[in-house]
PDB file of N, CA and C in Angstrom:
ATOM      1  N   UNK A   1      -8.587  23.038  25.979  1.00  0.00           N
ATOM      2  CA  UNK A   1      -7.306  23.664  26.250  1.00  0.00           C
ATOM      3  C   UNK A   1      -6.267  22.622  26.673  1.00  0.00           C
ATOM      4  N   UNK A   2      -6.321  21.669  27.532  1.00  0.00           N
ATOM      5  CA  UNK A   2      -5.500  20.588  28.050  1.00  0.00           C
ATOM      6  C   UNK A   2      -5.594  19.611  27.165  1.00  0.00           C
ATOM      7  N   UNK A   3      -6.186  19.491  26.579  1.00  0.00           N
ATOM      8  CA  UNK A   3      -6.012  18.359  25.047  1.00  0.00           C
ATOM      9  C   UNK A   3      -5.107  18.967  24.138  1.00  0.00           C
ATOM     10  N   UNK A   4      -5.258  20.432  24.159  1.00  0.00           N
ATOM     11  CA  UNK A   4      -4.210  20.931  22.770  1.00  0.00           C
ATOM     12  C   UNK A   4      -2.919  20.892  23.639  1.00  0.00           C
ATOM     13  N   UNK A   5      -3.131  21.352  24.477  1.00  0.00           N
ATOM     14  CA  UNK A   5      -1.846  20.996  25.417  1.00  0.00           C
ATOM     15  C   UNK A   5      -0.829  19.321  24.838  1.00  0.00           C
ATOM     16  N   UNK A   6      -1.799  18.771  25.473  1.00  0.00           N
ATOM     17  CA  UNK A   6      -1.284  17.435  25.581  1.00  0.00           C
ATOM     18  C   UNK A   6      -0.641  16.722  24.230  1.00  0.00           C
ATOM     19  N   UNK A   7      -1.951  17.547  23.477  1.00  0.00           N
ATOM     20  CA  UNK A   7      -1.512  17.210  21.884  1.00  0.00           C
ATOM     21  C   UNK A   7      -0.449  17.460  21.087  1.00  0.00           C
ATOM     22  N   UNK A   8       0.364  18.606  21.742  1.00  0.00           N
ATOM     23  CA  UNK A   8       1.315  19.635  21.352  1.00  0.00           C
ATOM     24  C   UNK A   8       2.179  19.286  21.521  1.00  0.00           C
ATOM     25  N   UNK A   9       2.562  19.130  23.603  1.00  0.00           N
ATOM     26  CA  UNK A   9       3.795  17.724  23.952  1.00  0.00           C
ATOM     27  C   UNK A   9       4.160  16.471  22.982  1.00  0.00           C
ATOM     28  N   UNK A  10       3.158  15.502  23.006  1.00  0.00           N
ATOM     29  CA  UNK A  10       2.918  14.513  21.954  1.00  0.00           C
ATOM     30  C   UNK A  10       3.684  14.921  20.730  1.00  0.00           C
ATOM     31  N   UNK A  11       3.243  15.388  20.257  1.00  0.00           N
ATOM     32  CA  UNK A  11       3.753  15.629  18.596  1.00  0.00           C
ATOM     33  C   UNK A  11       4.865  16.069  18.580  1.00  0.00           C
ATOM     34  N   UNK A  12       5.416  16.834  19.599  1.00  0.00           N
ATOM     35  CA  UNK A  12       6.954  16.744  19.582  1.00  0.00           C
ATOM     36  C   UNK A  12       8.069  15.597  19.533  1.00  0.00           C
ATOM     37  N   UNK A  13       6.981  14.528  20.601  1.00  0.00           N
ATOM     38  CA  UNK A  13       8.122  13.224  20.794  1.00  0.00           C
ATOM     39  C   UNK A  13       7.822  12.345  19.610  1.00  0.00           C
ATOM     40  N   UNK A  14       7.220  12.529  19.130  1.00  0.00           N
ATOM     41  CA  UNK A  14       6.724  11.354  17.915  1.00  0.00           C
ATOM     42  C   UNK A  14       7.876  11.278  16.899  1.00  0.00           C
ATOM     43  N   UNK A  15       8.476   9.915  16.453  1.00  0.00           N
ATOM     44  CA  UNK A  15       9.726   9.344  15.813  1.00  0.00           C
ATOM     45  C   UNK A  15       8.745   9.395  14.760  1.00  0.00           C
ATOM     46  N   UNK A  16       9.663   9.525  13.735  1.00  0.00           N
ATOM     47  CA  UNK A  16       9.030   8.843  11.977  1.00  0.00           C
ATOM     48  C   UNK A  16      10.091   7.610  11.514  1.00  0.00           C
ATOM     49  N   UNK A  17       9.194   6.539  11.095  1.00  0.00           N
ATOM     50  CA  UNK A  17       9.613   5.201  10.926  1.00  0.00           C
ATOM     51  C   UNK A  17       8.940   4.717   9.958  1.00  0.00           C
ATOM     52  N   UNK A  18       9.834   3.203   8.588  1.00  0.00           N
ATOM     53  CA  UNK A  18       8.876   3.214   7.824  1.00  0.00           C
ATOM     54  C   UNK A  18       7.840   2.659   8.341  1.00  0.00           C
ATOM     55  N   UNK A  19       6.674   2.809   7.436  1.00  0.00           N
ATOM     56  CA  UNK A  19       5.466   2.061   7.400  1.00  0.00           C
ATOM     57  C   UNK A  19       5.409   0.427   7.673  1.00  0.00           C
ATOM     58  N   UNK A  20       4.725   0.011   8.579  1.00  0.00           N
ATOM     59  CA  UNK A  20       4.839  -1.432   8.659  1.00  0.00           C
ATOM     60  C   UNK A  20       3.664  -2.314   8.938  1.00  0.00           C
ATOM     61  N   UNK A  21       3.212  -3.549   8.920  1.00  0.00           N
ATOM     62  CA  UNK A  21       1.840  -3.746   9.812  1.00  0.00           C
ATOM     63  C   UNK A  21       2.124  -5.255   9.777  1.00  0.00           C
ATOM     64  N   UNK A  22       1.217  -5.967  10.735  1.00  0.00           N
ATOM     65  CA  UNK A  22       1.424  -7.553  11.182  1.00  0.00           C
ATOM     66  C   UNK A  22       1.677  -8.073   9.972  1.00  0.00           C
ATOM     67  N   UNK A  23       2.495  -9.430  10.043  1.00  0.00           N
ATOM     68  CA  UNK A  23       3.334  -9.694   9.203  1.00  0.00           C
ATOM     69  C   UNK A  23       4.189  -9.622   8.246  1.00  0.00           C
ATOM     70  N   UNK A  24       4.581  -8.727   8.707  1.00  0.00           N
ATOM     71  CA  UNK A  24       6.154  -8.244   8.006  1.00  0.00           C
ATOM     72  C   UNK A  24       7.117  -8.801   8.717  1.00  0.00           C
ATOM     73  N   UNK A  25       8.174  -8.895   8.276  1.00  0.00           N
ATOM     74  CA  UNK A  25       9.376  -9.316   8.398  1.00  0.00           C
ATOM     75  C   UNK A  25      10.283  -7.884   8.842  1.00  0.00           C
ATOM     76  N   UNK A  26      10.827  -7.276  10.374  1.00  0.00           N
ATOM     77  CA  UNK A  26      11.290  -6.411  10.837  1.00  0.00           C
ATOM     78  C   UNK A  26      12.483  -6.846  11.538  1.00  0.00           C
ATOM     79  N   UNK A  27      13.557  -5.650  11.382  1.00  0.00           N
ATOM     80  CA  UNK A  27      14.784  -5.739  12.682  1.00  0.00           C
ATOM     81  C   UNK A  27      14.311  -4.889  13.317  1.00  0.00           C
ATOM     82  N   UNK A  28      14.589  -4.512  14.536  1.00  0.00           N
ATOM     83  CA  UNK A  28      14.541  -3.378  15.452  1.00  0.00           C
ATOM     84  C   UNK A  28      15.985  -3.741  16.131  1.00  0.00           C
ATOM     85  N   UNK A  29      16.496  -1.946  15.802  1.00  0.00           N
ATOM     86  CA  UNK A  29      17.240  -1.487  16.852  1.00  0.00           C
ATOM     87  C   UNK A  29      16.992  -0.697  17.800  1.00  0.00           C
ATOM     88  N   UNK A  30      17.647  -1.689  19.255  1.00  0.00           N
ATOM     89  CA  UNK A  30      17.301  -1.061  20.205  1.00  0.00           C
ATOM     90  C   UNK A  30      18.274  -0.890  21.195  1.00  0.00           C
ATOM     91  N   UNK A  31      18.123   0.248  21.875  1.00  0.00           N
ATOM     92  CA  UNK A  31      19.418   0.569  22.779  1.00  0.00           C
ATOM     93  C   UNK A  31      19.492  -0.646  23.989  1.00  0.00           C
ATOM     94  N   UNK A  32      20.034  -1.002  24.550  1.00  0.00           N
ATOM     95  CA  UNK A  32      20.243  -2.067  26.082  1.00  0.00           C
ATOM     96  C   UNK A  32      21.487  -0.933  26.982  1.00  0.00           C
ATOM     97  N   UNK A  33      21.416  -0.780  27.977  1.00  0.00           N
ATOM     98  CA  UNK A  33      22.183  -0.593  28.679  1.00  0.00           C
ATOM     99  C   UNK A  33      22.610  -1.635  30.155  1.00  0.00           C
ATOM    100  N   UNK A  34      24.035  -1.976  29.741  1.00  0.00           N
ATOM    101  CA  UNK A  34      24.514  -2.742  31.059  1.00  0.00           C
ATOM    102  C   UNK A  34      25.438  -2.235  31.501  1.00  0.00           C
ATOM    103  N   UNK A  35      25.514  -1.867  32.464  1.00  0.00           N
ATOM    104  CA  UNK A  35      26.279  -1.415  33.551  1.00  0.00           C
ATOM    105  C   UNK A  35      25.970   0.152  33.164  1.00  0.00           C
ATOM    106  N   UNK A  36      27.533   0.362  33.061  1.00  0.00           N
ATOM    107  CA  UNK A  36      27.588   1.984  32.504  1.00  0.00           C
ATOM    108  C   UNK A  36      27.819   1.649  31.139  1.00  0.00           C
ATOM    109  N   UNK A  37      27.953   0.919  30.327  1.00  0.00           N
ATOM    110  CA  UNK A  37      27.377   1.069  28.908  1.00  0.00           C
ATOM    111  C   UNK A  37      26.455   0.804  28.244  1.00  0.00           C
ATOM    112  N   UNK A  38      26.136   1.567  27.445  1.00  0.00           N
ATOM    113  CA  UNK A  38      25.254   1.550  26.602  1.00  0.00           C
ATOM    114  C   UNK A  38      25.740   1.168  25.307  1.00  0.00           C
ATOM    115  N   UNK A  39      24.968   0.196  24.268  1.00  0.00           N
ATOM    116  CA  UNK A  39      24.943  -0.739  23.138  1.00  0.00           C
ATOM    117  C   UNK A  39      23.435  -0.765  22.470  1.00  0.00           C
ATOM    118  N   UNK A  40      23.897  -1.163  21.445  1.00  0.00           N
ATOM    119  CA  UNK A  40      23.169  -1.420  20.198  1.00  0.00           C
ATOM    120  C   UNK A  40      22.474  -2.825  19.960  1.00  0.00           C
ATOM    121  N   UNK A  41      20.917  -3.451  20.290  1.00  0.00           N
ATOM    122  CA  UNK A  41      21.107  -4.773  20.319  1.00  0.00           C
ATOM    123  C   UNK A  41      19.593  -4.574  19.125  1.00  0.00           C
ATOM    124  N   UNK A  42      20.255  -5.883  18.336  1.00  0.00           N
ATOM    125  CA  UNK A  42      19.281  -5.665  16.745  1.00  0.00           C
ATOM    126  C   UNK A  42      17.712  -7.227  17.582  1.00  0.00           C
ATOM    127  N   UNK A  43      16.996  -7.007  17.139  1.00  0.00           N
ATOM    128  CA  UNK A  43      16.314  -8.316  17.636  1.00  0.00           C
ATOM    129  C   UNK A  43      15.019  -8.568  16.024  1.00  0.00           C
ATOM    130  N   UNK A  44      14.930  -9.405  15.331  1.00  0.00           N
ATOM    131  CA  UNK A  44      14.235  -9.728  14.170  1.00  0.00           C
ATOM    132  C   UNK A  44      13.526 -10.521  14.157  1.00  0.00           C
ATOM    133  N   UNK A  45      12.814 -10.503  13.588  1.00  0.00           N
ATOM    134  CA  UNK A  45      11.432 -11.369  13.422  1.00  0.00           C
ATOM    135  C   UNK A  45      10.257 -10.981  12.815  1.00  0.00           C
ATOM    136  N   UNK A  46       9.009 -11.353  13.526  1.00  0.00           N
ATOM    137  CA  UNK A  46       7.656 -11.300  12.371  1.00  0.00           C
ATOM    138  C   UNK A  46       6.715 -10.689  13.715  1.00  0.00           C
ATOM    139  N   UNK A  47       6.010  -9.307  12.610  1.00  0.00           N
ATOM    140  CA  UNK A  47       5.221  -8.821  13.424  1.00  0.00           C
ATOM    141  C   UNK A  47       4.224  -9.253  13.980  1.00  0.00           C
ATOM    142  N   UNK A  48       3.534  -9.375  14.947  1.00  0.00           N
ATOM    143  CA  UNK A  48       2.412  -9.814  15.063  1.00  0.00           C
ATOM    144  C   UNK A  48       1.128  -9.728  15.621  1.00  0.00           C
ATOM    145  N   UNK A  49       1.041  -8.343  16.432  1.00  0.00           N
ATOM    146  CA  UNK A  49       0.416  -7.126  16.547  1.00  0.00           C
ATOM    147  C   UNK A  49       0.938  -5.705  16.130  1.00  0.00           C
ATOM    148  N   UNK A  50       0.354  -5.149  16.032  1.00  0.00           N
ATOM    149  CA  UNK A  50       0.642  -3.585  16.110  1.00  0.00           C
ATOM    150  C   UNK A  50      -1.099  -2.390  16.641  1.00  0.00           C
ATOM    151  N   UNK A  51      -0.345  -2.155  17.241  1.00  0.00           N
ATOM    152  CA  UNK A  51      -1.948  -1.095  17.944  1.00  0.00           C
ATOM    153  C   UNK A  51      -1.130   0.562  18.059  1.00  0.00           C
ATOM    154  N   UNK A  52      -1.736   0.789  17.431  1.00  0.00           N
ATOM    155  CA  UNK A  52      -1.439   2.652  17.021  1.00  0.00           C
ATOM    156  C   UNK A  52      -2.169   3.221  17.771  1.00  0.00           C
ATOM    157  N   UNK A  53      -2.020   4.317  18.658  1.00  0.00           N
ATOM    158  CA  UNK A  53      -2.590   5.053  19.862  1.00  0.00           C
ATOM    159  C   UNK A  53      -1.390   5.574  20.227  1.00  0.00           C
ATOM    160  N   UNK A  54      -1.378   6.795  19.279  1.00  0.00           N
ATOM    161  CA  UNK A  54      -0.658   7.804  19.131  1.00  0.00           C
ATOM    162  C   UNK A  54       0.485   7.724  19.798  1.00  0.00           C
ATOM    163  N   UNK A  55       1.236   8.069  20.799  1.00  0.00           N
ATOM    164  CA  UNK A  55       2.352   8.313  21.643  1.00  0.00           C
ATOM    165  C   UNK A  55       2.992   6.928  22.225  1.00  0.00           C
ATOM    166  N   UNK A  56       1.521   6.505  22.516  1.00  0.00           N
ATOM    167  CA  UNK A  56       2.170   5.120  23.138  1.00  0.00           C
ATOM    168  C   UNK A  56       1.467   3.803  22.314  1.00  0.00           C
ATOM    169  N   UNK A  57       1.516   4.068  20.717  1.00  0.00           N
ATOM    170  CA  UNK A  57       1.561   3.059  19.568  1.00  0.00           C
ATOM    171  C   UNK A  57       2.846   1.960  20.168  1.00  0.00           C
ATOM    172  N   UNK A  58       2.234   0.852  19.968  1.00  0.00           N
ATOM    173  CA  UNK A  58       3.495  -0.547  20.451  1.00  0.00           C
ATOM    174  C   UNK A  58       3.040  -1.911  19.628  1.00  0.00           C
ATOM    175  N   UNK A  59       4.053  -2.885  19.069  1.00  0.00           N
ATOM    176  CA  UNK A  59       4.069  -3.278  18.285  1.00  0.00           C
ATOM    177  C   UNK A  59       4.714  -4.920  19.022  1.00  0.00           C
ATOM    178  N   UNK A  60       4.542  -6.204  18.540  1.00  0.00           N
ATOM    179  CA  UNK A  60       4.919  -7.224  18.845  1.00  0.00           C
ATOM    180  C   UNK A  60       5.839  -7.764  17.903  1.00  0.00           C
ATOM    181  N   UNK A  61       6.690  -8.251  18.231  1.00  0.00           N
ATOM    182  CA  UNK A  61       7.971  -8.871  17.086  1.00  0.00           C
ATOM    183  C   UNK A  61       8.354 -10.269  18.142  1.00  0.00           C
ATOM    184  N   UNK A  62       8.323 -11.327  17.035  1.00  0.00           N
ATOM    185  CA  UNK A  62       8.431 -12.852  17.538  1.00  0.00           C
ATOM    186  C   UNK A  62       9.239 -13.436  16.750  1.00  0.00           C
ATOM    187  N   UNK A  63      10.054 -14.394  17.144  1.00  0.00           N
ATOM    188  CA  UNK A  63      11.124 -14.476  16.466  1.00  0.00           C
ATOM    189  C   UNK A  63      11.667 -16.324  17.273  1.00  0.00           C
ATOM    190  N   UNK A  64      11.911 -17.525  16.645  1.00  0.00           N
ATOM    191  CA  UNK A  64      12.726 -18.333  17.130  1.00  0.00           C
ATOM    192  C   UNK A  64      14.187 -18.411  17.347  1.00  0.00           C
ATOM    193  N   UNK A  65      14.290 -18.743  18.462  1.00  0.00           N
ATOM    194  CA  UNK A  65      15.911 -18.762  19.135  1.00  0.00           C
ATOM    195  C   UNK A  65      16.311 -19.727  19.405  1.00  0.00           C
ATOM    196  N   UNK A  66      16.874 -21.264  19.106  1.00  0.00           N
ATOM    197  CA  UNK A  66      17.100 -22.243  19.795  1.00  0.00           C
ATOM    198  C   UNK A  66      15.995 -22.778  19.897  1.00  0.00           C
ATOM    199  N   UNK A  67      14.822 -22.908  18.931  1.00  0.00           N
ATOM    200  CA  UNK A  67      13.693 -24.118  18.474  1.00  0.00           C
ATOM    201  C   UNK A  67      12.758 -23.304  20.268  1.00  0.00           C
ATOM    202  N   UNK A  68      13.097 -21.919  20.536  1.00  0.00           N
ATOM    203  CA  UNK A  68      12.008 -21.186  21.702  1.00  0.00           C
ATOM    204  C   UNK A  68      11.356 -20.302  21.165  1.00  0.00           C
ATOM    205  N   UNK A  69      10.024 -20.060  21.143  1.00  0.00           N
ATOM    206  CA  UNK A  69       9.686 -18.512  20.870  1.00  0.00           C
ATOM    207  C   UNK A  69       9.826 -17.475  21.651  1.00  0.00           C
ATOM    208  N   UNK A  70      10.466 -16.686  20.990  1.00  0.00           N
ATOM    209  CA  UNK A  70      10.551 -15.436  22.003  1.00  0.00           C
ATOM    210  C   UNK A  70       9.432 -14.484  21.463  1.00  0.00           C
ATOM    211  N   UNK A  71       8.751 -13.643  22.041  1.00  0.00           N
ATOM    212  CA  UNK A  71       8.334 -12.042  21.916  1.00  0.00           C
ATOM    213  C   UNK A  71       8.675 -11.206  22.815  1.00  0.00           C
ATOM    214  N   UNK A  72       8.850 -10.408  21.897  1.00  0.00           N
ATOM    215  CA  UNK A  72       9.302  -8.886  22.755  1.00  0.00           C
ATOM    216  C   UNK A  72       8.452  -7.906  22.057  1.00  0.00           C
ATOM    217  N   UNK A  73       7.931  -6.682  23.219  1.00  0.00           N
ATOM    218  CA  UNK A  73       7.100  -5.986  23.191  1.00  0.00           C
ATOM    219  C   UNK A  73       7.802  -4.583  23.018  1.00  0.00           C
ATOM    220  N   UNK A  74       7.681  -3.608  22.236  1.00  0.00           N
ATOM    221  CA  UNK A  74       8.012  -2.770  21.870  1.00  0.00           C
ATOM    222  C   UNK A  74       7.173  -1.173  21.882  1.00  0.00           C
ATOM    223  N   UNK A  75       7.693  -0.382  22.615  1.00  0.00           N
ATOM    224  CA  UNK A  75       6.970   0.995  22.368  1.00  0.00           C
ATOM    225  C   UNK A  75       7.571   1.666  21.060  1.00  0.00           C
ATOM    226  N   UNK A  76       6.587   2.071  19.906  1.00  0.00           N
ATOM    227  CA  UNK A  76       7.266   2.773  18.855  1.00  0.00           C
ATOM    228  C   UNK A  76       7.809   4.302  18.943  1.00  0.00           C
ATOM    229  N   UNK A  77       7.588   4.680  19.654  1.00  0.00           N
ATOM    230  CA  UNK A  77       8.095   6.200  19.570  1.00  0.00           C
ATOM    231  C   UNK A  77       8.931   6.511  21.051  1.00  0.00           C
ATOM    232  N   UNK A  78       9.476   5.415  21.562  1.00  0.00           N
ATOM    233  CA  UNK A  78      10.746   5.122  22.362  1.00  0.00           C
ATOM    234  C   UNK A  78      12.172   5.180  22.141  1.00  0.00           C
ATOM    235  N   UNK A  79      12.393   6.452  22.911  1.00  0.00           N
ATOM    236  CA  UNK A  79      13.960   7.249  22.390  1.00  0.00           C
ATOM    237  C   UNK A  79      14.875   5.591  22.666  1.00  0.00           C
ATOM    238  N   UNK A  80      14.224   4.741  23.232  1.00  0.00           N
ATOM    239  CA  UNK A  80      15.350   3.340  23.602  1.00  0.00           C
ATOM    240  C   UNK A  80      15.538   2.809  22.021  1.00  0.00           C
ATOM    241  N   UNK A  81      13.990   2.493  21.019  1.00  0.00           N
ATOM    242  CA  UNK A  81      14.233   1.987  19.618  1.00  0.00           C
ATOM    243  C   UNK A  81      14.547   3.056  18.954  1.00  0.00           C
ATOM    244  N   UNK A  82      15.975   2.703  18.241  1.00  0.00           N
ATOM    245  CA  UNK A  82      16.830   3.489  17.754  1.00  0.00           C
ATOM    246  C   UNK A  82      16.346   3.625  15.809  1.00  0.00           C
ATOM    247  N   UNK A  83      16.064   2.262  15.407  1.00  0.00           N
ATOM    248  CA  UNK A  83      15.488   2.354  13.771  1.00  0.00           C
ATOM    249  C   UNK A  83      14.944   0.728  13.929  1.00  0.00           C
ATOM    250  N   UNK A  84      13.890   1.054  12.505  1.00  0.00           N
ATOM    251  CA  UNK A  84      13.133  -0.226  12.721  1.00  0.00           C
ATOM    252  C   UNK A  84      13.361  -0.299  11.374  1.00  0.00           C
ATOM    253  N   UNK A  85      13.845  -1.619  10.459  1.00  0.00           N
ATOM    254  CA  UNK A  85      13.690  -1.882   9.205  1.00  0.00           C
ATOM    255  C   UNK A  85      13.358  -2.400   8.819  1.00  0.00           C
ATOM    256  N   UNK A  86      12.277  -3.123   7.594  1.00  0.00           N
ATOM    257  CA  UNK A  86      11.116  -3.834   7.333  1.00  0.00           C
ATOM    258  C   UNK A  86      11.900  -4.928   6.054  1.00  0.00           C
ATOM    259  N   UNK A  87      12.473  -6.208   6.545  1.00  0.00           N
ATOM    260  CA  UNK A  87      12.985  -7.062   5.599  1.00  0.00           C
ATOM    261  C   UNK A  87      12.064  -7.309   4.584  1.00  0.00           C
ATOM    262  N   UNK A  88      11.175  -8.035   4.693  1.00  0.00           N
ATOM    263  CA  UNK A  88       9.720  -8.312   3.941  1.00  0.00           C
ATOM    264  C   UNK A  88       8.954  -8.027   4.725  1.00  0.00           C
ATOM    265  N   UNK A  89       7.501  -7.982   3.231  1.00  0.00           N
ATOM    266  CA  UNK A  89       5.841  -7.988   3.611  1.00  0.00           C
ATOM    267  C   UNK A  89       5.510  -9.005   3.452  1.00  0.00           C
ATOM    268  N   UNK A  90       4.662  -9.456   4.100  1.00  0.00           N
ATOM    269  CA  UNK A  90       3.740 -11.283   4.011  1.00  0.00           C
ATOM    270  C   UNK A  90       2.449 -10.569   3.282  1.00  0.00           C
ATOM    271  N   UNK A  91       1.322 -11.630   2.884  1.00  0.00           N
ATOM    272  CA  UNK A  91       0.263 -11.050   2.821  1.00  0.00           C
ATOM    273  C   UNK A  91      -0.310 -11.873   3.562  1.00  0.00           C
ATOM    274  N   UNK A  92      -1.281 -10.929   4.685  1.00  0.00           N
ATOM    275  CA  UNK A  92      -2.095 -11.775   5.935  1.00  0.00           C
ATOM    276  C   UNK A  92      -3.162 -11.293   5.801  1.00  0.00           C
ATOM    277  N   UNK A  93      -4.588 -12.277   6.517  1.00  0.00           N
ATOM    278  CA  UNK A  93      -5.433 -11.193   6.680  1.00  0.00           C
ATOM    279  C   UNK A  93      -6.384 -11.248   8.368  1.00  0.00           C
ATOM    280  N   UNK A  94      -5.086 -10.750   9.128  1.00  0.00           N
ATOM    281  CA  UNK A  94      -5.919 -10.748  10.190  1.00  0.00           C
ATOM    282  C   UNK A  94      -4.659  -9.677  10.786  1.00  0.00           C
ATOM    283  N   UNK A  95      -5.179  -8.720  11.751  1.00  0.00           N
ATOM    284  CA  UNK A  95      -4.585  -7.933  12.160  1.00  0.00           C
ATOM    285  C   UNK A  95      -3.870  -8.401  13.477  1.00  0.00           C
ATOM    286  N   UNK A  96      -4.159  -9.071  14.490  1.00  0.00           N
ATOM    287  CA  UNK A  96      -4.008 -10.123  15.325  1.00  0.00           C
ATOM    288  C   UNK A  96      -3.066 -11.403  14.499  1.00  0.00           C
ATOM    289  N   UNK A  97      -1.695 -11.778  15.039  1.00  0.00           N
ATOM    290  CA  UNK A  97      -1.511 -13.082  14.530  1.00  0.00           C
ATOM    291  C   UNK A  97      -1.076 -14.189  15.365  1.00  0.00           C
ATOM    292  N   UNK A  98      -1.689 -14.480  16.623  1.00  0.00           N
ATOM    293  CA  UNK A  98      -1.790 -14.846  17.697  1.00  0.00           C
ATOM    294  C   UNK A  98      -1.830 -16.916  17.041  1.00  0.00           C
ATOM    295  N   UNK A  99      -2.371 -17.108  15.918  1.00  0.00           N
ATOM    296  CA  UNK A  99      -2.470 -18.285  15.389  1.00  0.00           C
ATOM    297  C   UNK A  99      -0.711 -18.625  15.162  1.00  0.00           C
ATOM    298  N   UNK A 100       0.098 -17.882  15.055  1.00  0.00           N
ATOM    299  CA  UNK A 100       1.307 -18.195  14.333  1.00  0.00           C
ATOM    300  C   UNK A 100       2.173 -18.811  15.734  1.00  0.00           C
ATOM    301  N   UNK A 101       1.622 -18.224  16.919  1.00  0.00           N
ATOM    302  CA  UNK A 101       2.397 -19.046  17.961  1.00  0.00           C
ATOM    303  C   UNK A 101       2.147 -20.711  17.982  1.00  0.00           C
ATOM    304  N   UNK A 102       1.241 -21.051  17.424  1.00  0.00           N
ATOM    305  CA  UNK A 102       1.117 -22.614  17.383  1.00  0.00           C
ATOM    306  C   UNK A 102       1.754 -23.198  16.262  1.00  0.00           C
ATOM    307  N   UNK A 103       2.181 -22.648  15.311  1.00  0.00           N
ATOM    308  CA  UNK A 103       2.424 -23.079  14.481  1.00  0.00           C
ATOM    309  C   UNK A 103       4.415 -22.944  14.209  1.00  0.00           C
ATOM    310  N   UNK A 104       4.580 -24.224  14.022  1.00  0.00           N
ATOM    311  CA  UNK A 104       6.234 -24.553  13.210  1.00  0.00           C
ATOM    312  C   UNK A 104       6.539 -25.253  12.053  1.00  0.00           C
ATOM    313  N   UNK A 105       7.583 -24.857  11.556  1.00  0.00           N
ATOM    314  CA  UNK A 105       8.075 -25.888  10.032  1.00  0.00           C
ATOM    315  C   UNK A 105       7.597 -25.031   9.445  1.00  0.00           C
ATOM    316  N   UNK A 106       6.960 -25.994   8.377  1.00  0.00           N
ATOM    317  CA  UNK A 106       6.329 -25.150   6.775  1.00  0.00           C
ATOM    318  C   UNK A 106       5.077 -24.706   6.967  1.00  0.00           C
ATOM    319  N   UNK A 107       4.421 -24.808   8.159  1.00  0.00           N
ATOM    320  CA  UNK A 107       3.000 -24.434   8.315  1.00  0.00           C
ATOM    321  C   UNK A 107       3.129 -23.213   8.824  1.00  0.00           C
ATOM    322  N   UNK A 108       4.195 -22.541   8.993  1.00  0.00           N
ATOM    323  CA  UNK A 108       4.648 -21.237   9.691  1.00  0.00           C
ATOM    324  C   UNK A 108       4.828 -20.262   8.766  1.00  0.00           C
ATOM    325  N   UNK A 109       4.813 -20.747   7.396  1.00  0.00           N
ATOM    326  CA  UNK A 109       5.531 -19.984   5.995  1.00  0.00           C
ATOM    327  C   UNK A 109       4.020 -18.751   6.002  1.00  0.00           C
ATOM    328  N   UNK A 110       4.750 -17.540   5.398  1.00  0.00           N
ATOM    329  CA  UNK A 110       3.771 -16.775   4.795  1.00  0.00           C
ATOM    330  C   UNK A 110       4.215 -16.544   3.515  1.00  0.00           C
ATOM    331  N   UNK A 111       3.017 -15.656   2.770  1.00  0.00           N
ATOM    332  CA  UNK A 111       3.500 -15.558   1.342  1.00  0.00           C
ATOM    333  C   UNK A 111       3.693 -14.502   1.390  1.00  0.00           C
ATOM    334  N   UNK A 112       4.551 -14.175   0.501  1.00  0.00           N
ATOM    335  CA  UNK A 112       5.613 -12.674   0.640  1.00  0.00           C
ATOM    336  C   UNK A 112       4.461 -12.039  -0.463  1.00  0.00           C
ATOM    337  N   UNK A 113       4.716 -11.107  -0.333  1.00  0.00           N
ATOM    338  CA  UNK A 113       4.435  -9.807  -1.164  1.00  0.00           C
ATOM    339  C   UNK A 113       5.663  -8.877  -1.851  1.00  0.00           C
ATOM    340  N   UNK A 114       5.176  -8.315  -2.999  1.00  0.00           N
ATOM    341  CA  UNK A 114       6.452  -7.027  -3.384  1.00  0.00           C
ATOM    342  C   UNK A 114       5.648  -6.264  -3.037  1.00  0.00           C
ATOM    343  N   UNK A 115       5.840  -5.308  -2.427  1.00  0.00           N
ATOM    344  CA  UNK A 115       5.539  -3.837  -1.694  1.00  0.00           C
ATOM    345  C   UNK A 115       6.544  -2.784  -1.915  1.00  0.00           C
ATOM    346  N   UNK A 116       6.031  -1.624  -3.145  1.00  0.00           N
ATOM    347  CA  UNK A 116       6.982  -0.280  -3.080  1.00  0.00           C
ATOM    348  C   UNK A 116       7.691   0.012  -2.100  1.00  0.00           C
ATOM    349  N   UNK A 117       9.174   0.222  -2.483  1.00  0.00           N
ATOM    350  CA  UNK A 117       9.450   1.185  -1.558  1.00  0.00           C
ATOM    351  C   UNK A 117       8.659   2.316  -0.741  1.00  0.00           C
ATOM    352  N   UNK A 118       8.506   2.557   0.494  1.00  0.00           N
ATOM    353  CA  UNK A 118       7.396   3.432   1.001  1.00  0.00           C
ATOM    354  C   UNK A 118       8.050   4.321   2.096  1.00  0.00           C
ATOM    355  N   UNK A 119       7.831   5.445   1.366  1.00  0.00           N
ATOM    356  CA  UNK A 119       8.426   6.601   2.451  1.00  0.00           C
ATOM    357  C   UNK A 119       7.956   6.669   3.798  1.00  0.00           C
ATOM    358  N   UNK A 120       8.978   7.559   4.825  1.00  0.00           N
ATOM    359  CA  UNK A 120       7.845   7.794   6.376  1.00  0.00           C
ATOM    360  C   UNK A 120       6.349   8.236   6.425  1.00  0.00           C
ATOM    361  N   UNK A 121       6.516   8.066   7.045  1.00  0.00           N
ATOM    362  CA  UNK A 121       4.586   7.991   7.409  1.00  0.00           C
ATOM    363  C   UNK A 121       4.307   9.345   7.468  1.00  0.00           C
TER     364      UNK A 121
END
């Protein structure tokens, strides 16, 4: 009874977004609020986890800024991320890409893929 419950809440808040998985090439928009306003701040880069667990599914996006790595950690079905859009697909084969933080220059390259257009999930 408290599982269908819970299950029921859940499925209400759940966003639909395209399809994506580690190494792709993503923007995310996401809301920031400073002060009393609220704005639109885009942040891009390359995925490099993603762990799906339903409600609170969250995803890693890494990205260089000034020769720094940044990551930022992301909840997917967070009224804060506003749309997520998938520039390119790489083809990888590890679901984890924890190797790509060591790596810069041309040793950083992935190989793209063409991937259909792909509706919401």
């Amino acid at each position: 009874m408290q599982a269908k419950l819970i299950e029921i809440l859940e499925s209400s808040q759940i966003r639909l977004y395209p399809q994506f998985q580690p190494g792709d090439n993503v923007r995310v928009y996401f809301k920031i609020q400073e002060g009393n306003k609220t704005r639109i701040q885009i942040f891009e880069g390359l995925v490099i986890k993603f762990k799906k667990n339903g409600l609170s599914s969250n995803f890693v996006v890494r990205k260089i800024s000034h020769n720094v790595g940044v990551e930022r950690t992301f909840l997917l079905h967070s009224p804060l991320v506003n749309k997520v859009e998938v520039i390119r697909s790489n083809k990888v084969r590890r679901a984890k890409l924890y190797y790509m933080k060591k790596r810069s220059g041309k040793s950083a390259r992935l190989k793209e893929i063409k991937r259909k257009e792909l509706k919401n999930l």
